[in-house]
Protein backbone atom coordinates (compact mmCIF):
# COMPACT_ATOMS: atom_id res chain seq x y z
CA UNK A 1 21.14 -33.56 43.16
CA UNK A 2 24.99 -33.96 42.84
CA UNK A 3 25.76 -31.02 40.32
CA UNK A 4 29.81 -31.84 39.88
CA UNK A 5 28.61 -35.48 38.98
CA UNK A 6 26.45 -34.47 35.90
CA UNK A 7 28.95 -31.67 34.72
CA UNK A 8 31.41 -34.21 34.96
CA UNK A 9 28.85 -37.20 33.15
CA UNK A 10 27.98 -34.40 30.63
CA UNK A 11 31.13 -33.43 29.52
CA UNK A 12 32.84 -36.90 29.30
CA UNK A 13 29.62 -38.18 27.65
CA UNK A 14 28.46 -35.20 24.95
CA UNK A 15 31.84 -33.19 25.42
CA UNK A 16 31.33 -29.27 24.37
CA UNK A 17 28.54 -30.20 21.38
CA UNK A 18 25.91 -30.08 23.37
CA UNK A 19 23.93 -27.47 25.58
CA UNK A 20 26.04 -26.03 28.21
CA UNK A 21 26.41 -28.82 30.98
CA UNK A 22 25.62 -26.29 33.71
CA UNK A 23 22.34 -24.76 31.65
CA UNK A 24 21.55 -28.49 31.27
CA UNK A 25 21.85 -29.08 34.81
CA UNK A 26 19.64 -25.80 36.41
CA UNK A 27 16.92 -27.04 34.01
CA UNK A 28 16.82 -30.44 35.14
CA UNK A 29 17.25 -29.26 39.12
CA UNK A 30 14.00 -26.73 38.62
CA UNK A 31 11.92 -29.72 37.02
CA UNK A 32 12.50 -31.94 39.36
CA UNK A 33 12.05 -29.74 41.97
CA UNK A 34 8.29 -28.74 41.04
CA UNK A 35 5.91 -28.50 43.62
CA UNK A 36 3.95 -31.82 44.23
CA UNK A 37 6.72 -34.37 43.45
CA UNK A 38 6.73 -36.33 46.26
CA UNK A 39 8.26 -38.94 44.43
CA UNK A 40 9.77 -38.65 40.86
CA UNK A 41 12.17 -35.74 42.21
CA UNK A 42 15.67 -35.22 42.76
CA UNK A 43 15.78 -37.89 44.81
CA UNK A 44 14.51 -40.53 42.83
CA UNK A 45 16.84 -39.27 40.67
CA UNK A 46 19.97 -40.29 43.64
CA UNK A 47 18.30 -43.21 44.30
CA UNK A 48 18.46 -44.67 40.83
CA UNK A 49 21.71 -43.61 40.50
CA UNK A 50 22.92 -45.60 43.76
CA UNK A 51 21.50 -48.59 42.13
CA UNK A 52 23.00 -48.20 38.78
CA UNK A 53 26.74 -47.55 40.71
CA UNK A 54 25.64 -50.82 41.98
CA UNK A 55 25.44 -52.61 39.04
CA UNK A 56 27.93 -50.32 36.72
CA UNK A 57 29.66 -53.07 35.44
CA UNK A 58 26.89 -55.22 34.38
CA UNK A 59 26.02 -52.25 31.87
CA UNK A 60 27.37 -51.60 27.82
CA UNK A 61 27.62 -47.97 28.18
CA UNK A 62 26.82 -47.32 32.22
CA UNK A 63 27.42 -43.57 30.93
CA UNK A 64 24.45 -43.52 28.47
CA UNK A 65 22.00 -45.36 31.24
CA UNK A 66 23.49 -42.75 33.52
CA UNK A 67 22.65 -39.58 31.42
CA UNK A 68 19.50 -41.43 30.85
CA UNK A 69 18.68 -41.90 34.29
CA UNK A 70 19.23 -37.97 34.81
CA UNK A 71 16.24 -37.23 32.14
CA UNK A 72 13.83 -39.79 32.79
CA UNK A 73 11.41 -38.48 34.79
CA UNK A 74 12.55 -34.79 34.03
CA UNK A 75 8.55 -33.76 32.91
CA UNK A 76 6.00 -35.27 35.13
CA UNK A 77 3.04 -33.85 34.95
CA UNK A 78 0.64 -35.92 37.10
CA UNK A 79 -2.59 -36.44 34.77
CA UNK A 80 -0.27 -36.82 31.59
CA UNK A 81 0.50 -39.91 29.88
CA UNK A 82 3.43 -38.78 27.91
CA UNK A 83 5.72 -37.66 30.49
CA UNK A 84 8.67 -39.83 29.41
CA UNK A 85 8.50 -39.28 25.72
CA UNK A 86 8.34 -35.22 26.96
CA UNK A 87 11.46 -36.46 29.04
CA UNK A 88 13.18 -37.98 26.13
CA UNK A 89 12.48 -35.02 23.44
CA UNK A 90 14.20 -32.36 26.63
CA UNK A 91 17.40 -34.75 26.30
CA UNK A 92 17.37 -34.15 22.52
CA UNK A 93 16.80 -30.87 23.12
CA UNK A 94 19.40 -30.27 25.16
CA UNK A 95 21.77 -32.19 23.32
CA UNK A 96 21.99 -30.53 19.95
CA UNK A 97 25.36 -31.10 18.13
CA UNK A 98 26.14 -34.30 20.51
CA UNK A 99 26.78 -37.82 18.04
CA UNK A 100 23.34 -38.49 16.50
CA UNK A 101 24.00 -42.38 17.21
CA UNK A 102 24.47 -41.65 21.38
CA UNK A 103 21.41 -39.28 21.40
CA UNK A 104 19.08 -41.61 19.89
CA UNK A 105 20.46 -44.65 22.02
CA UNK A 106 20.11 -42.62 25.33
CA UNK A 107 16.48 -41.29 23.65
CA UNK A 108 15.42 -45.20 23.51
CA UNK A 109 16.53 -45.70 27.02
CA UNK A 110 14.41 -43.17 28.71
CA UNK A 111 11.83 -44.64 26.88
CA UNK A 112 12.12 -48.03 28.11
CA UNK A 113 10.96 -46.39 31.69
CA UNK A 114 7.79 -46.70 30.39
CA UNK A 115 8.09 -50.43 30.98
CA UNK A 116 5.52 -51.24 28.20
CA UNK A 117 7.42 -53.28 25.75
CA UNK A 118 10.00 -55.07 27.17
CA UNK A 119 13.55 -54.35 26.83
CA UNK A 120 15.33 -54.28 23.48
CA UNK A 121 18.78 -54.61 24.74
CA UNK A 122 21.29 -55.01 28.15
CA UNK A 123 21.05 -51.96 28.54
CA UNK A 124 17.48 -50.90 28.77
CA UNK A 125 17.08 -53.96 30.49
CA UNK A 126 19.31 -52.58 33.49
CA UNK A 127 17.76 -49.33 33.67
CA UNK A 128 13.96 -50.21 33.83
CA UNK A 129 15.43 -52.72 36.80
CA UNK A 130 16.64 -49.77 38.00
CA UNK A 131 13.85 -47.51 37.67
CA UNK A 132 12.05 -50.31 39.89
CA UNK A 133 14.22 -50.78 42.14
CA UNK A 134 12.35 -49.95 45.06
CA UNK A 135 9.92 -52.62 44.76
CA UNK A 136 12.98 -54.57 45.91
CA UNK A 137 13.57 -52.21 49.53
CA UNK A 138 12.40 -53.90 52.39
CA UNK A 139 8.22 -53.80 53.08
CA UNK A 140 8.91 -50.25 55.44
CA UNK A 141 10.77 -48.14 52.97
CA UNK A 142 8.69 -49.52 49.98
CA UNK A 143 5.51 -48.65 51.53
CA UNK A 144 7.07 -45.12 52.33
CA UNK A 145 7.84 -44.82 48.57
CA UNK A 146 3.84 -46.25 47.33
CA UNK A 147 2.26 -43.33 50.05
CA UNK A 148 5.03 -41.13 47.86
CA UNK A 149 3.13 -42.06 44.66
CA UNK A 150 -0.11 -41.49 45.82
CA UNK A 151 0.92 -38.02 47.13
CA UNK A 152 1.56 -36.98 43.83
CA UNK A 153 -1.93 -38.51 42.44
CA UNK A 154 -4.06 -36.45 44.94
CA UNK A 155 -6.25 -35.37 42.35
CA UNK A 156 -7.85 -39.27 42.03
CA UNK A 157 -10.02 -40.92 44.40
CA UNK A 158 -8.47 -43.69 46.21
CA UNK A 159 -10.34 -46.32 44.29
CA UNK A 160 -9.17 -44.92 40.74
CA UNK A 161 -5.88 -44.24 42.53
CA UNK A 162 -5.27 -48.06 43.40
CA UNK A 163 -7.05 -49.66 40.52
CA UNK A 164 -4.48 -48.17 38.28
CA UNK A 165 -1.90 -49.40 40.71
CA UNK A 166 -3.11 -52.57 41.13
CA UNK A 167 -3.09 -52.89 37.01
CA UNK A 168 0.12 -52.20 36.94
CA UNK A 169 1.38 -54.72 40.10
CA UNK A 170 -0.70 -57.41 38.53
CA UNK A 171 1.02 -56.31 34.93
CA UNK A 172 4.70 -57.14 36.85
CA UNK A 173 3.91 -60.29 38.51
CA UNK A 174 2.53 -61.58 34.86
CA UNK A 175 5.89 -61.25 33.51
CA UNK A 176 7.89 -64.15 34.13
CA UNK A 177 10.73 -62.54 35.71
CA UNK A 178 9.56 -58.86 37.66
CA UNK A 179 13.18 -58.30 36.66
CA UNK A 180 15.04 -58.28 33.34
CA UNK A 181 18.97 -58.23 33.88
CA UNK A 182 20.36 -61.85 35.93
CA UNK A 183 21.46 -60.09 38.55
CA UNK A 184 18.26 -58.03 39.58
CA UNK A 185 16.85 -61.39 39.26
CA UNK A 186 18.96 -63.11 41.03
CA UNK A 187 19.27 -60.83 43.93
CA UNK A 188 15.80 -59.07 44.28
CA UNK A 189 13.25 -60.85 42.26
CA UNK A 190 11.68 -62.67 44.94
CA UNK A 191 12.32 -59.35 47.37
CA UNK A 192 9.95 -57.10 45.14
CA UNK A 193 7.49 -60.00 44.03
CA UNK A 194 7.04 -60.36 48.27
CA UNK A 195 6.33 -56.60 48.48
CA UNK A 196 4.07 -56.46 45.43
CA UNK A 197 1.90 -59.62 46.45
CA UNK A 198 1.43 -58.20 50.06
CA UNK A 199 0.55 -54.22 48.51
CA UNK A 200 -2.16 -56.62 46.29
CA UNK A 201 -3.73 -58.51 48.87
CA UNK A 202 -4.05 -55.64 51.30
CA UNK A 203 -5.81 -53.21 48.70
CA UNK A 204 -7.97 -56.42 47.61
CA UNK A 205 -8.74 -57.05 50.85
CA UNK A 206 -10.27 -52.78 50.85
CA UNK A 207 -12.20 -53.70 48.11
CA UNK A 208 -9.82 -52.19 45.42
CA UNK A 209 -9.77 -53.56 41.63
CA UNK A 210 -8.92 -53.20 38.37
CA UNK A 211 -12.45 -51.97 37.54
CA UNK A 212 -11.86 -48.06 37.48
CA UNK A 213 -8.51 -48.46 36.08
CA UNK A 214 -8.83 -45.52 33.19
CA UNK A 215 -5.23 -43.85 33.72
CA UNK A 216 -2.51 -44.81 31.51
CA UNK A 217 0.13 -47.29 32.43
CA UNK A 218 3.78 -46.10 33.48
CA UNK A 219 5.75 -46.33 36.35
């Protein structure tokens, strides 16, 4: 995790208001760091942030999805179902004294990575596209990132494992667009619908469904 980048985000963002930037930093870098995350770590963290450098300038305030992006996935605990509300009360948390009107904004956008409701604006559009972005890597390093997921779920049986997976695929190919902003769309729509179809048909085709689905739904 690039430390200089977030002191640098934190101070141009929230200024001197807010929780030390470099407190703010060593509690995000032990979180994400727990044992067992195989996949929403610090490096989920750098690959979300490649994409949204990416597609900066398609953003309102690329700052506020940025410091978002940081937070998102900062309490994962694997059998919860409130992780990114958790997520969202630490950035409060941490950013007493900051303008009320920013914290709430960047609040609402690690709550869109949920991907529940859809988005309510541009930019929680572009950072749920981001937060999926790697259903739109080629098949090898997507499949890389599902065994990932399933590392971190080792406490379910591979049937309730993949029935709550295959809920949520099916969940994204209902939509009619996987992604949200133009671009995504545009340029990795039919990309991550590929991978997602071929992940479906090759658990169907092991016998996995819906049927034992009892976990909640979030990315």
């Amino acid at each position: 995790m690039n430390k200089e980048r977030f002191l640098a985000l934190w101070q141009r963002t929230l200024g001197t208001a807010a929780m030390d930037a470099e407190q703010a930093f060593t509690t995000l870098e032990e979180l994400y760091a727990a044992p067992g995350r195989h996949y929403h770590n610090g490096c989920h963290v750098q690959h979300c942030l490649l994409w949204l450098d990416r597609y900066r300038s398609h953003a309102i305030n690329a700052d506020a999805i940025e410091l978002a992006i940081w937070f998102h996935d900062a309490i994962y605990e694997f059998q919860a179902c409130d992780n990114e509300q958790r997520s969202a009360e630490l950035f409060l948390q941490c950013s007493l004294g900051a303008d009320q009107t920013l914290r709430r904004y960047i609040y609402d956008l690690i709550l869109a990575t949920t991907h529940r409701q859809p988005p309510t604006n541009p930019d929680q559009a572009l950072i749920m596209d981001v937060d999926l972005s790697s259903f739109a890597l080629p098949w090898h390093p997507f499949i890389k990132d599902s065994v990932r997921c399933r590392k971190e779920k080792a406490f379910l049986t591979d049937p309730e494992f993949f029935a709550k997976q295959i809920c949520f695929w099916e969940s994204l190919l209902a939509r009619s667009a996987f992604f949200y902003t133009p671009v995504f769309f545009h340029e990795h729509e039919q990309q991550a619908r590929e991978n997602v179809k071929r992940m479906l048909e090759l658990m169907v085709e092991r016998g996995y469904d819906c049927s034992l689905n009892k976990q909640c739904q979030s990315a």
